[in-house]
PDB file of N, CA and C in Angstrom:
ATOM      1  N   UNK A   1      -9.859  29.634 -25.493  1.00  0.00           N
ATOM      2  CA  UNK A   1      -9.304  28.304 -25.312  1.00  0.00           C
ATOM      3  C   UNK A   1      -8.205  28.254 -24.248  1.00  0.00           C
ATOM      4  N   UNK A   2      -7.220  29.367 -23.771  1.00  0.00           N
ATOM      5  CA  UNK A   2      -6.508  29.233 -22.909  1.00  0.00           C
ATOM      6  C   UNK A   2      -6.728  28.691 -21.785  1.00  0.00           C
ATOM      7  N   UNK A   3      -8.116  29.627 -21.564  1.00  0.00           N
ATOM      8  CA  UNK A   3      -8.781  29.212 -19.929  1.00  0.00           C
ATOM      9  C   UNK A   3      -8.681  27.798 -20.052  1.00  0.00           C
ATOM     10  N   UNK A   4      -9.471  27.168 -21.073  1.00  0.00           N
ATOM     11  CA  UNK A   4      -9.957  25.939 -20.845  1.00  0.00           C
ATOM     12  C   UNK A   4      -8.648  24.794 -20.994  1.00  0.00           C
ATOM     13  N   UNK A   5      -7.714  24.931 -21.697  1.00  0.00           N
ATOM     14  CA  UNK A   5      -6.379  24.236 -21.421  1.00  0.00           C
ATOM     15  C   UNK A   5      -5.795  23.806 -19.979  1.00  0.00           C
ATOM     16  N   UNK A   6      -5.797  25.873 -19.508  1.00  0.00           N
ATOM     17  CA  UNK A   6      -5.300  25.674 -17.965  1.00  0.00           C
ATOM     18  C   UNK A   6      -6.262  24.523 -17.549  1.00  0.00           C
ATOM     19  N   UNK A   7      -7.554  24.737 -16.834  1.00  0.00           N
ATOM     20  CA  UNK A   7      -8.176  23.731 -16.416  1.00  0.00           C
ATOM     21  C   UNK A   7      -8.248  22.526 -16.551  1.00  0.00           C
ATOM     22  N   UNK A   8      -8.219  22.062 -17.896  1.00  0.00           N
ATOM     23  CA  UNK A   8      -7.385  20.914 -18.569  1.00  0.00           C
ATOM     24  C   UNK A   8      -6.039  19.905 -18.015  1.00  0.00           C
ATOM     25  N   UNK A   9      -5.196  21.035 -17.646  1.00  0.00           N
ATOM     26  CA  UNK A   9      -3.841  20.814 -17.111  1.00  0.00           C
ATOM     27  C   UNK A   9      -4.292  20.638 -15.489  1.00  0.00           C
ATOM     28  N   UNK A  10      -4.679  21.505 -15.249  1.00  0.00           N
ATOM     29  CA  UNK A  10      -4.947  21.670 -13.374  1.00  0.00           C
ATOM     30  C   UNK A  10      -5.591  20.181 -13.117  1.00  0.00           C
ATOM     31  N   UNK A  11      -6.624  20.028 -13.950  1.00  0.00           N
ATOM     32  CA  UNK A  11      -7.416  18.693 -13.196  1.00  0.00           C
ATOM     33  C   UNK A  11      -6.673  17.066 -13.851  1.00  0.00           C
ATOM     34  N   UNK A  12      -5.819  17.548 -14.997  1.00  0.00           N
ATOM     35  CA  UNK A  12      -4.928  15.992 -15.330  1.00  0.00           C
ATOM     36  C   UNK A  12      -3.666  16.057 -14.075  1.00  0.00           C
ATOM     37  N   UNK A  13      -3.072  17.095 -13.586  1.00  0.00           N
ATOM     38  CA  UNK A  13      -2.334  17.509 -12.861  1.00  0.00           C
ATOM     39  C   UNK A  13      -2.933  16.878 -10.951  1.00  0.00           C
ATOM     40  N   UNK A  14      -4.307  17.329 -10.874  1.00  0.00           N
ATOM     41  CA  UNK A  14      -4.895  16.843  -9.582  1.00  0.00           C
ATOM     42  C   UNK A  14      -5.231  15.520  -9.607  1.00  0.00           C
ATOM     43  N   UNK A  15      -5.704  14.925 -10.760  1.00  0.00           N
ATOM     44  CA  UNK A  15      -5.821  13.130 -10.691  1.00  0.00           C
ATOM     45  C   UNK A  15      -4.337  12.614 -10.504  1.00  0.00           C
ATOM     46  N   UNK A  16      -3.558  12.908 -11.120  1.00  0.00           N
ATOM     47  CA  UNK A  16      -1.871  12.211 -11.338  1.00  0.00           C
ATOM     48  C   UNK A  16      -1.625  12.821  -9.580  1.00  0.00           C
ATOM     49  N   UNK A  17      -1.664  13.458  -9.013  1.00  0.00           N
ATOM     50  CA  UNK A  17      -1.272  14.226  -8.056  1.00  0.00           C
ATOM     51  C   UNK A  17      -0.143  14.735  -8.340  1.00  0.00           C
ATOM     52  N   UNK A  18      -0.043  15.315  -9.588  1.00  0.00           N
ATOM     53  CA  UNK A  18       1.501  16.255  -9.917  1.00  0.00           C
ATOM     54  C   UNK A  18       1.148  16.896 -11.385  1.00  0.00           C
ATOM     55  N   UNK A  19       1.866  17.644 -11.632  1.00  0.00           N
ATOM     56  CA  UNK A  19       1.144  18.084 -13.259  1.00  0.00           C
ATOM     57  C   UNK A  19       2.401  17.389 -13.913  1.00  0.00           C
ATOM     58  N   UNK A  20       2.737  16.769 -14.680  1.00  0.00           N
ATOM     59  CA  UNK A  20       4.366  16.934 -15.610  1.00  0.00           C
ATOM     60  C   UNK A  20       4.574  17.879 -16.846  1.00  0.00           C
ATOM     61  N   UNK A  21       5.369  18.228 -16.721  1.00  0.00           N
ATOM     62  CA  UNK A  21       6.142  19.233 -17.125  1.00  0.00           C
ATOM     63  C   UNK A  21       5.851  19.307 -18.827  1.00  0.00           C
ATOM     64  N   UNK A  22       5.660  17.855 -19.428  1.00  0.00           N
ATOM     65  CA  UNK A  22       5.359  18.173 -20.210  1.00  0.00           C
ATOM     66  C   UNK A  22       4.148  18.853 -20.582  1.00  0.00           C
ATOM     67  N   UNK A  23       3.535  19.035 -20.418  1.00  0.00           N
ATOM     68  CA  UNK A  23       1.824  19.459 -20.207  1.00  0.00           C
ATOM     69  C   UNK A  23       2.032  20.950 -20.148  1.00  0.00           C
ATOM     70  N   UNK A  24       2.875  21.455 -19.290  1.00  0.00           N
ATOM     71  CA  UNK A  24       3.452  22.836 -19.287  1.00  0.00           C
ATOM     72  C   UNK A  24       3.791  23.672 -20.601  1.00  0.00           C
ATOM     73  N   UNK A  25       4.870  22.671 -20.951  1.00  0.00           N
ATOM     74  CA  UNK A  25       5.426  22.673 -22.584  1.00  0.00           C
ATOM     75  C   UNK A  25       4.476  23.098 -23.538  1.00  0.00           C
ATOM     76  N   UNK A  26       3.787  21.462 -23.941  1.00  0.00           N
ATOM     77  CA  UNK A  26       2.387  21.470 -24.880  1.00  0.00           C
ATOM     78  C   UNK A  26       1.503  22.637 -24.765  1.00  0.00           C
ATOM     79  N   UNK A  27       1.019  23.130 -23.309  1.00  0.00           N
ATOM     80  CA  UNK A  27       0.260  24.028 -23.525  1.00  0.00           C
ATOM     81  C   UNK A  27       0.576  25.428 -24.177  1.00  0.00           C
ATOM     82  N   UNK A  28       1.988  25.472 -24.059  1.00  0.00           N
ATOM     83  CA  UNK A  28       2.732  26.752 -24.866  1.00  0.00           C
ATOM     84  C   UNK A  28       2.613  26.797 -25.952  1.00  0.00           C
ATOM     85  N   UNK A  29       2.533  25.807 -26.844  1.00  0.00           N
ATOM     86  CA  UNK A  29       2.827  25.296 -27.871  1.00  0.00           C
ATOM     87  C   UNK A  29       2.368  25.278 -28.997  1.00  0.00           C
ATOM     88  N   UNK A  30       0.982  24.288 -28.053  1.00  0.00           N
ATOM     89  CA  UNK A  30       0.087  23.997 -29.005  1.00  0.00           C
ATOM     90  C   UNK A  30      -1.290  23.497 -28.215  1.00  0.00           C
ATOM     91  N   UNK A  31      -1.933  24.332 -27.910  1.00  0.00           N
ATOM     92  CA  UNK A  31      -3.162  23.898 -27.029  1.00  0.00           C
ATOM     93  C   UNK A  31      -4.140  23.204 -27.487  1.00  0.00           C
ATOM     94  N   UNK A  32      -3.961  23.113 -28.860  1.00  0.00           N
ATOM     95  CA  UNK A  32      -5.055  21.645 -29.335  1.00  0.00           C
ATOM     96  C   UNK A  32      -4.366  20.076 -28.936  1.00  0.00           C
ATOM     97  N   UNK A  33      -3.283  20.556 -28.654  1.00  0.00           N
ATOM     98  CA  UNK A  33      -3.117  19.077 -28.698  1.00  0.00           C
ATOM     99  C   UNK A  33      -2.908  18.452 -27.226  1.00  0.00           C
ATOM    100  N   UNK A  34      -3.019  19.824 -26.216  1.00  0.00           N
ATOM    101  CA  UNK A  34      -3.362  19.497 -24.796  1.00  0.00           C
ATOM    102  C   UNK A  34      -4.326  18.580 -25.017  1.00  0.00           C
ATOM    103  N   UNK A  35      -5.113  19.681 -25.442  1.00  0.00           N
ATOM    104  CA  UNK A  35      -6.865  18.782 -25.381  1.00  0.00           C
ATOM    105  C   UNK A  35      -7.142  17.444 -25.880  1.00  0.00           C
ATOM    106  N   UNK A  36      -6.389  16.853 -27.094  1.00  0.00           N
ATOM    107  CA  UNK A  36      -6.199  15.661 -27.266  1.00  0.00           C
ATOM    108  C   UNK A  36      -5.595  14.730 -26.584  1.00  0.00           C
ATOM    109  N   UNK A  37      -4.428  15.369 -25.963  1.00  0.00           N
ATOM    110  CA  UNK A  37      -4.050  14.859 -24.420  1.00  0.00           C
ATOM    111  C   UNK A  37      -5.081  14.332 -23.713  1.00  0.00           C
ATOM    112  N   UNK A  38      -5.531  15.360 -23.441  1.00  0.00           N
ATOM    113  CA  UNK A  38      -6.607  15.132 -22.017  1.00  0.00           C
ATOM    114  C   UNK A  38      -7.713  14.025 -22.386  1.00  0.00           C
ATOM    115  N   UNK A  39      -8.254  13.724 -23.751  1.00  0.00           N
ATOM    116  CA  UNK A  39      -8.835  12.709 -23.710  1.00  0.00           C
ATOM    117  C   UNK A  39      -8.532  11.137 -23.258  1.00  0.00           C
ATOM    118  N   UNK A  40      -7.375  11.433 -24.156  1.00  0.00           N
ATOM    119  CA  UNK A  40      -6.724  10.007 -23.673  1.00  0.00           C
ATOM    120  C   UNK A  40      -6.175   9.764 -21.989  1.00  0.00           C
ATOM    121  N   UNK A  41      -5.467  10.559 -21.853  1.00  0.00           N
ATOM    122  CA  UNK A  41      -5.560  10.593 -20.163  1.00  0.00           C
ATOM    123  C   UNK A  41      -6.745  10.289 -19.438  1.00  0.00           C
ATOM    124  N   UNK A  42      -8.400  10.943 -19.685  1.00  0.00           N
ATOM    125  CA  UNK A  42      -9.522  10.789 -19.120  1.00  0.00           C
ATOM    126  C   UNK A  42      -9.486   9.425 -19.462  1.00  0.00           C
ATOM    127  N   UNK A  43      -9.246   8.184 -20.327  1.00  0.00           N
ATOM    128  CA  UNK A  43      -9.644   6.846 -20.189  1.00  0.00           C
ATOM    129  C   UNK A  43      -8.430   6.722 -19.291  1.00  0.00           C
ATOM    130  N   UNK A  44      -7.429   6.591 -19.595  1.00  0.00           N
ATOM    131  CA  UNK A  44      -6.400   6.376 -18.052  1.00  0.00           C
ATOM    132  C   UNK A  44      -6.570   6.628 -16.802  1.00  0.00           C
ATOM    133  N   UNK A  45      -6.726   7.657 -16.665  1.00  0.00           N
ATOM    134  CA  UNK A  45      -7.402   8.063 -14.995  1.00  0.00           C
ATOM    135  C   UNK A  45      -8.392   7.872 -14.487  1.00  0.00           C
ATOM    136  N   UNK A  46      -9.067   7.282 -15.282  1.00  0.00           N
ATOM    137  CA  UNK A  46     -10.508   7.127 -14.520  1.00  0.00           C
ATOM    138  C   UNK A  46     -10.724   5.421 -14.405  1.00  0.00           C
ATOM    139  N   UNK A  47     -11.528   5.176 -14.116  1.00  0.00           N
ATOM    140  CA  UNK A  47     -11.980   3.840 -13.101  1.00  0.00           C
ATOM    141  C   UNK A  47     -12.921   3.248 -14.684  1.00  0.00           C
ATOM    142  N   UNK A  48     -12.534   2.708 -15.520  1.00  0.00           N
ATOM    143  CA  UNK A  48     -13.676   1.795 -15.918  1.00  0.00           C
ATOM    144  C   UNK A  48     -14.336   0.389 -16.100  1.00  0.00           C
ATOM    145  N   UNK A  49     -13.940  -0.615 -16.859  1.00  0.00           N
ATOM    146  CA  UNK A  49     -14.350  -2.083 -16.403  1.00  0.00           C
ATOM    147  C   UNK A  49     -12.731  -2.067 -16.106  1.00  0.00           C
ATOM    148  N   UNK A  50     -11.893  -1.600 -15.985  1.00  0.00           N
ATOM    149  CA  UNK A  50     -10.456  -1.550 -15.282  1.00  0.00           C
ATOM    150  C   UNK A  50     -10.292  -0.477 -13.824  1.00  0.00           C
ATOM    151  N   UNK A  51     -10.087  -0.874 -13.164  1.00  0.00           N
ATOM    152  CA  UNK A  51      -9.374   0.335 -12.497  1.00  0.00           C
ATOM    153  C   UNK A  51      -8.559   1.324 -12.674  1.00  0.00           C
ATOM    154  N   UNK A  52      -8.561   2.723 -12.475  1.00  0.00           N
ATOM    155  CA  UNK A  52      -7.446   3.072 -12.792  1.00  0.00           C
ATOM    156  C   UNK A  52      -6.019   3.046 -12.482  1.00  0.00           C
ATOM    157  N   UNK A  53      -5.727   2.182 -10.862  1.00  0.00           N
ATOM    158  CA  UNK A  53      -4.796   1.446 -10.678  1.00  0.00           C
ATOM    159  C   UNK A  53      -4.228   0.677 -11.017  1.00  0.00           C
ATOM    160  N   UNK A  54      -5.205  -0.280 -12.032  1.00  0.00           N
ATOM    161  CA  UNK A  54      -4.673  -1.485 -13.061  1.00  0.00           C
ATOM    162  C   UNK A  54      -3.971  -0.494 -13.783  1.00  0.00           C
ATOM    163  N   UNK A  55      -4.546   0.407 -14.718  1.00  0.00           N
ATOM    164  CA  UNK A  55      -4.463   1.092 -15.949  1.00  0.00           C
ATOM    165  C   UNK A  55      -2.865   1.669 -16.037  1.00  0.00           C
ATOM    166  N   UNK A  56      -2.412   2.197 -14.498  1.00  0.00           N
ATOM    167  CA  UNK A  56      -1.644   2.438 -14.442  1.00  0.00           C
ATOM    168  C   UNK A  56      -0.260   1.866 -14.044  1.00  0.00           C
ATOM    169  N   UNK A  57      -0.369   1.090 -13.763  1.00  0.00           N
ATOM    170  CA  UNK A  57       0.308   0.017 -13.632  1.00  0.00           C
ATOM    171  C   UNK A  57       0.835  -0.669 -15.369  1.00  0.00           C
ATOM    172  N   UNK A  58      -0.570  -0.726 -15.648  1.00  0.00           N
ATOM    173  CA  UNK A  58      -0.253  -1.226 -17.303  1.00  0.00           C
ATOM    174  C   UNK A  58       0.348  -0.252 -18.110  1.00  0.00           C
ATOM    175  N   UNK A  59       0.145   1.237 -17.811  1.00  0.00           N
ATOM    176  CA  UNK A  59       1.081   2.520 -18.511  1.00  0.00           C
ATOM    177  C   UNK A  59       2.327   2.500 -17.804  1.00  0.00           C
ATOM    178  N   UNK A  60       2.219   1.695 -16.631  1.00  0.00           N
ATOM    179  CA  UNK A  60       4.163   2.154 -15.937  1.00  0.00           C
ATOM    180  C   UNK A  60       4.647   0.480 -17.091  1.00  0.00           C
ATOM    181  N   UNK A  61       3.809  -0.639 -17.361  1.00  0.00           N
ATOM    182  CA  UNK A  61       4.890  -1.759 -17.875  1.00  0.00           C
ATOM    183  C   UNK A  61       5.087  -1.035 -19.426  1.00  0.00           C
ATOM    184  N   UNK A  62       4.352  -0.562 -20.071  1.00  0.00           N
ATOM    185  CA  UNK A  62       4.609  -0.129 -21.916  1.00  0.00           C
ATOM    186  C   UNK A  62       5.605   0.975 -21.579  1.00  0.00           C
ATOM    187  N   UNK A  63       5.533   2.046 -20.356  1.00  0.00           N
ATOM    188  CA  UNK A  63       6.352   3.045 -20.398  1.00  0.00           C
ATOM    189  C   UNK A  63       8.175   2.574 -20.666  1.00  0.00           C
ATOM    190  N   UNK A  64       8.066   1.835 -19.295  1.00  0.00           N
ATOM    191  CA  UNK A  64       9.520   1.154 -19.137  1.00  0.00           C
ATOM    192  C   UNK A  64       9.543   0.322 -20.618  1.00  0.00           C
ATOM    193  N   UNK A  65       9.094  -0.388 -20.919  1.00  0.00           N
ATOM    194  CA  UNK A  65       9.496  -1.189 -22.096  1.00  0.00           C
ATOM    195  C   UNK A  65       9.959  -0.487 -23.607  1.00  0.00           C
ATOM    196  N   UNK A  66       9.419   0.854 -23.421  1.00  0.00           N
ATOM    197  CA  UNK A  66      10.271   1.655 -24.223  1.00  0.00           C
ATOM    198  C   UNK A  66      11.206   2.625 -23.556  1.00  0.00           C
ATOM    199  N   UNK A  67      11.613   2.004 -22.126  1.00  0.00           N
ATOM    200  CA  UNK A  67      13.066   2.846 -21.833  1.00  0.00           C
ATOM    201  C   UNK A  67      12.819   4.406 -21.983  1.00  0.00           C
ATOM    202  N   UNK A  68      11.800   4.918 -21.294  1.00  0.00           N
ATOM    203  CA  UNK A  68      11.508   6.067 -21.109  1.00  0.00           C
ATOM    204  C   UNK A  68      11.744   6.338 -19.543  1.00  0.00           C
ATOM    205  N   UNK A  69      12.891   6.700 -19.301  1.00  0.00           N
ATOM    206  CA  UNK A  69      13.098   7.115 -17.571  1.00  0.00           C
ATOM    207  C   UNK A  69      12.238   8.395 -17.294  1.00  0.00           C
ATOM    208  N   UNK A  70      12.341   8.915 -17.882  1.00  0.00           N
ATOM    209  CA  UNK A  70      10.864  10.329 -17.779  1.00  0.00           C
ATOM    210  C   UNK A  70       9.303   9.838 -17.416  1.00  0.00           C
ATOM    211  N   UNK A  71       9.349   8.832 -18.512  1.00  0.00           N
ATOM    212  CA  UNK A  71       7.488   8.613 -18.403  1.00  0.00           C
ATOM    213  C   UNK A  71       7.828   7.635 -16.895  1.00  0.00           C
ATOM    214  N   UNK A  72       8.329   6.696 -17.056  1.00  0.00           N
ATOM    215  CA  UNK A  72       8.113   5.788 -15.628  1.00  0.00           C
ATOM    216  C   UNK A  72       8.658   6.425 -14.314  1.00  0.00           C
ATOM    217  N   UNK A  73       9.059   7.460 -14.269  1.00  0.00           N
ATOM    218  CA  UNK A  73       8.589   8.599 -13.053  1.00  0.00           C
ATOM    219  C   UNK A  73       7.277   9.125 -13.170  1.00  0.00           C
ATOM    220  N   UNK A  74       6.543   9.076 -14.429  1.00  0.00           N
ATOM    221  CA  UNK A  74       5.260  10.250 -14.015  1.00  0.00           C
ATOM    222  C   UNK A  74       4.491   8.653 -14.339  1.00  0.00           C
ATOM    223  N   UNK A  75       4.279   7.471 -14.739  1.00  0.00           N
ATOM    224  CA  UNK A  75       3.637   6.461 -14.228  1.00  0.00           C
ATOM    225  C   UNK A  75       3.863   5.762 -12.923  1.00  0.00           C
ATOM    226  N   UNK A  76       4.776   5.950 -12.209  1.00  0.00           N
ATOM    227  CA  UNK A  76       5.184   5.377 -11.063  1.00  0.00           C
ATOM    228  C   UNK A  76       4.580   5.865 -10.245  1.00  0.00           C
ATOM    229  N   UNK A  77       4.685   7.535 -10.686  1.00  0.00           N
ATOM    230  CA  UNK A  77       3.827   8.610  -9.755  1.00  0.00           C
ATOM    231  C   UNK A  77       2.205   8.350  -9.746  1.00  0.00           C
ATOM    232  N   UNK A  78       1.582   8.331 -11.239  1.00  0.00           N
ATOM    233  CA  UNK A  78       0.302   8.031 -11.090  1.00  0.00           C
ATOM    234  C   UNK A  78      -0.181   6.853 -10.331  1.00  0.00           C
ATOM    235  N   UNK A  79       0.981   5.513 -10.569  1.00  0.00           N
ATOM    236  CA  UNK A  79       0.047   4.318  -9.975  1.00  0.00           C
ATOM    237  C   UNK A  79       0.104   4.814  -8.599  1.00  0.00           C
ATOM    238  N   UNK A  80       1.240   5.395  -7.845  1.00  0.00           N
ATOM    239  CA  UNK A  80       1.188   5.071  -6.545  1.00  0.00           C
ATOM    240  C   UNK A  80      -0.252   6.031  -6.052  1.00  0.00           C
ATOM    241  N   UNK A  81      -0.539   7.312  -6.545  1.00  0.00           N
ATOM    242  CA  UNK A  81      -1.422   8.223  -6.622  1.00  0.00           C
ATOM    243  C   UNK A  81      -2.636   7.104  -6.339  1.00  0.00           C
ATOM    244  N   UNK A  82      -2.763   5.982  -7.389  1.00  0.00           N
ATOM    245  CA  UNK A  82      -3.971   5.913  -7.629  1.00  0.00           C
ATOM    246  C   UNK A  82      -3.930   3.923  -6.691  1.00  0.00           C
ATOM    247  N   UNK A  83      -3.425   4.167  -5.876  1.00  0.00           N
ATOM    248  CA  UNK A  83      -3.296   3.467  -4.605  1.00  0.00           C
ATOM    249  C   UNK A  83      -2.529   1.720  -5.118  1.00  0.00           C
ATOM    250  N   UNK A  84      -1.417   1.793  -5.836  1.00  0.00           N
ATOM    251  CA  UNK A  84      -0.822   0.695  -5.737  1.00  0.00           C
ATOM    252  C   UNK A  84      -0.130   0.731  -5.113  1.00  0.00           C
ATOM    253  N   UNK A  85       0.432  -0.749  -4.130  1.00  0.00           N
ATOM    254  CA  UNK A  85       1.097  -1.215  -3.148  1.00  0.00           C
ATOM    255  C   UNK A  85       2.724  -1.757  -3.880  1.00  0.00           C
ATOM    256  N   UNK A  86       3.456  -1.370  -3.013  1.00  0.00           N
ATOM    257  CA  UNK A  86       4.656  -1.744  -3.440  1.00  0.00           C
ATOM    258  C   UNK A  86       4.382  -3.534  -3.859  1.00  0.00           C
ATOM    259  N   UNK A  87       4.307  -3.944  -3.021  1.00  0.00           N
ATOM    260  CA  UNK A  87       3.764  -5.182  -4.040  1.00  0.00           C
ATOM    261  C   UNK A  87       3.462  -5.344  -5.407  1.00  0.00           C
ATOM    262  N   UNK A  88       2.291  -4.756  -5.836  1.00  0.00           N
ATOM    263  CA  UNK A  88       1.370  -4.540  -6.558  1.00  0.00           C
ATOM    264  C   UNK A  88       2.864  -4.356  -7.776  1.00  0.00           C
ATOM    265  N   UNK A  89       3.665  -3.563  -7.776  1.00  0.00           N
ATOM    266  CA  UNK A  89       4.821  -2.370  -8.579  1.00  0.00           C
ATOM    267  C   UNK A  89       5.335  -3.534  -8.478  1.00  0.00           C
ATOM    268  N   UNK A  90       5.988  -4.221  -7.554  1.00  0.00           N
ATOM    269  CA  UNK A  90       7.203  -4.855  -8.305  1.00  0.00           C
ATOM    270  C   UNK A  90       6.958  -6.230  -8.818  1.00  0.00           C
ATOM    271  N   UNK A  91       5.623  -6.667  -8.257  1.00  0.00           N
ATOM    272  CA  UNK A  91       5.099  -7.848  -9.197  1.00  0.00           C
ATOM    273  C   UNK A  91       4.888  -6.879 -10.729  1.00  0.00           C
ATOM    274  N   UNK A  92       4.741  -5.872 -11.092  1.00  0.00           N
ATOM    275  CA  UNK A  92       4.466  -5.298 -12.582  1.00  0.00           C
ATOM    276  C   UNK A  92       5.955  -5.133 -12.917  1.00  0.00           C
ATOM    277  N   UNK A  93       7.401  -5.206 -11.881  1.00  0.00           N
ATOM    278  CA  UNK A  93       8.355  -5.081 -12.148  1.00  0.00           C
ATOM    279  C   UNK A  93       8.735  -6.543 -12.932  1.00  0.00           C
ATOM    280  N   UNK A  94       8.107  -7.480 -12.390  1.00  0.00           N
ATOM    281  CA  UNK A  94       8.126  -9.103 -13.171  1.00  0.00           C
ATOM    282  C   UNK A  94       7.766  -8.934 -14.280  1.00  0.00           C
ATOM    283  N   UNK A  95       6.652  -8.309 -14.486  1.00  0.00           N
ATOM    284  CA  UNK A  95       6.222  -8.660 -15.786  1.00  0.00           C
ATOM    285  C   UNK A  95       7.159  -7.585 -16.547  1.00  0.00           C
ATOM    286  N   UNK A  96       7.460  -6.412 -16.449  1.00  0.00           N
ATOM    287  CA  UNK A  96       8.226  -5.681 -16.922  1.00  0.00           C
ATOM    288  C   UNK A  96       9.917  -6.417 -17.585  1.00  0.00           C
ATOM    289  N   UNK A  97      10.039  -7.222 -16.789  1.00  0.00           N
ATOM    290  CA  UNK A  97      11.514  -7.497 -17.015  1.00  0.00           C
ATOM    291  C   UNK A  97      11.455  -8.935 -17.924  1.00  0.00           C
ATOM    292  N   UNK A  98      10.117  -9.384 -17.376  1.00  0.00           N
ATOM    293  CA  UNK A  98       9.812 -11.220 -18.435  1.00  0.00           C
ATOM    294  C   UNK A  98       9.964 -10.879 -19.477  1.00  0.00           C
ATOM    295  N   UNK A  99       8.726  -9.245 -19.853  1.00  0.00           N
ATOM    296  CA  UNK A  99       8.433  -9.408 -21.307  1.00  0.00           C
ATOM    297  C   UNK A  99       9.145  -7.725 -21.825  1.00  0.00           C
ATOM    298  N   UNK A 100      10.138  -7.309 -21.317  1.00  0.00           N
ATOM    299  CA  UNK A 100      11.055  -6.556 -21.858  1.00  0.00           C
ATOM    300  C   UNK A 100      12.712  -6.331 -21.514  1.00  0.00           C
ATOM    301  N   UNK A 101      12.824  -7.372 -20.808  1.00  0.00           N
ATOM    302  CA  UNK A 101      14.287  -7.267 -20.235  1.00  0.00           C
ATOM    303  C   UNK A 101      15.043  -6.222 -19.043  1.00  0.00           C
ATOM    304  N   UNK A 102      16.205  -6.633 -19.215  1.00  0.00           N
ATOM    305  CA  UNK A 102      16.617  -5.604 -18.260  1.00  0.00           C
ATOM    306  C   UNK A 102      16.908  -4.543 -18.887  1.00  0.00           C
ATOM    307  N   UNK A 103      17.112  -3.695 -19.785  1.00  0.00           N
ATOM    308  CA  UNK A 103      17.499  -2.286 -20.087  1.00  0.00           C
ATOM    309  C   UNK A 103      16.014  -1.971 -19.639  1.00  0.00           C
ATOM    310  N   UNK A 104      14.801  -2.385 -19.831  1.00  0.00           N
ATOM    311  CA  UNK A 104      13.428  -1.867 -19.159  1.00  0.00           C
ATOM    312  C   UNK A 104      13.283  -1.236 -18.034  1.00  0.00           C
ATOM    313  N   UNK A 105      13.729  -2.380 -17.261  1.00  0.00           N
ATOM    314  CA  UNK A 105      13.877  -2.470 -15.665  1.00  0.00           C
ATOM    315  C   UNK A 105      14.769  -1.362 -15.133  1.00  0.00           C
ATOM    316  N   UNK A 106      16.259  -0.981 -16.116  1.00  0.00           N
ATOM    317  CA  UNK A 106      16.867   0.125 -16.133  1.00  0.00           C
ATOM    318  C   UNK A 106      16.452   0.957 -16.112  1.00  0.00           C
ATOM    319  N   UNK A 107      15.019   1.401 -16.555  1.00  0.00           N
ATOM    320  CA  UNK A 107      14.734   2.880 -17.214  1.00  0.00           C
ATOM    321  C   UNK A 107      13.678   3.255 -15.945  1.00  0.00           C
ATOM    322  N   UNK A 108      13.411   2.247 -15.345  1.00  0.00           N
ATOM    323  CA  UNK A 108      12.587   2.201 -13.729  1.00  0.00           C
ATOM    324  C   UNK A 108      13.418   2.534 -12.358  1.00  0.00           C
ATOM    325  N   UNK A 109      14.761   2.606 -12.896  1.00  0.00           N
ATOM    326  CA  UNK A 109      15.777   3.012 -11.549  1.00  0.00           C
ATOM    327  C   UNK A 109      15.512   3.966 -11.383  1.00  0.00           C
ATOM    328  N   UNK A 110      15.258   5.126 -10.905  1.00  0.00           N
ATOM    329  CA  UNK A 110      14.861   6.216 -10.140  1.00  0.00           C
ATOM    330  C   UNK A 110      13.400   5.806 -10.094  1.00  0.00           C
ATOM    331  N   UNK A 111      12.464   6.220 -10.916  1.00  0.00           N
ATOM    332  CA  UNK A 111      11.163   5.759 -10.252  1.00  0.00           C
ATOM    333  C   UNK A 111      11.005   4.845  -9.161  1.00  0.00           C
ATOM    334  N   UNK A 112      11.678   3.626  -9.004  1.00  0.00           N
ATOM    335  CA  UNK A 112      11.523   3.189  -7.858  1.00  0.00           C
ATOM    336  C   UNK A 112      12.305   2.901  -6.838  1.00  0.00           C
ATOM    337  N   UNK A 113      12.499   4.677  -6.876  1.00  0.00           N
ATOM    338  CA  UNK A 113      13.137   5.313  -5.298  1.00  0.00           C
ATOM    339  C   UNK A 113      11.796   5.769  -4.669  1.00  0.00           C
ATOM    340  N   UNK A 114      10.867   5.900  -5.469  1.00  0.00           N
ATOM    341  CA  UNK A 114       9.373   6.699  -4.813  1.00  0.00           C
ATOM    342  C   UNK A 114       8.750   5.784  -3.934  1.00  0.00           C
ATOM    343  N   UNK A 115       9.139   3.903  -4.046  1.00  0.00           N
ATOM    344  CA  UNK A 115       8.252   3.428  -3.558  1.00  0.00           C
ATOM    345  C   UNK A 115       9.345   2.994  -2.297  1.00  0.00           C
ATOM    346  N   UNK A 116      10.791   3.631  -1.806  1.00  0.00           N
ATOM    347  CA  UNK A 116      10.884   2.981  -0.586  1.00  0.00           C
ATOM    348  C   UNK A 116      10.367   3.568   0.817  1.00  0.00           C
TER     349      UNK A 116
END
């Protein structure tokens, strides 16, 4: 099962275009639950009656809305990965701030240093 974790990690790591760190962690840990990872990630990253540019975009507005400055660096990272336009981000910054306020929008200050 190791092998197949690494690989696991390498190719959630090559779609995001970065691995995060947590993934590093987990795999130390507890490598079943990489793998449960990786499922749910495979509907995120991939293209289905959504894009995965929508998708991610929609994981950077739930990220921020629970004030996770960690995750909305590694969603900020995926959308831009998966070809959103600064546009695209800070119109999701609207909806981010309509329907969670500003401590949300707070937890997006460094992440969107990536998009100047």
């Amino acid at each position: 099962m190791p092998e197949e974790v690494d690989k696991l990690v390498k190719e959630m790591g090559e779609k995001l275009g970065f691995t995060p760190g947590i993934l590093e962690t987990l795999k130390d840990l507890d490598p079943k639950f990489v793998h449960k990872y990786g499922i749910c990630n495979k509907k995120l990253l991939s293209d289905g009656a959504l894009p995965a540019k929508v998708k991610s975009l929609m994981a950077l507005a739930v990220v921020a809305s629970k004030q996770c400055e960690a995750c909305t660096m590694a969603q900020m990272k995926n959308a831009l990965n998966n070809g959103a336009t600064k546009e695209e981000i800070m119109e999701t910054m609207d909806v981010i701030f309509i329907t969670s306020g500003a401590p949300a929008i707070s937890a997006c200050r460094e992440a969107l240093k990536l998009i100047k």
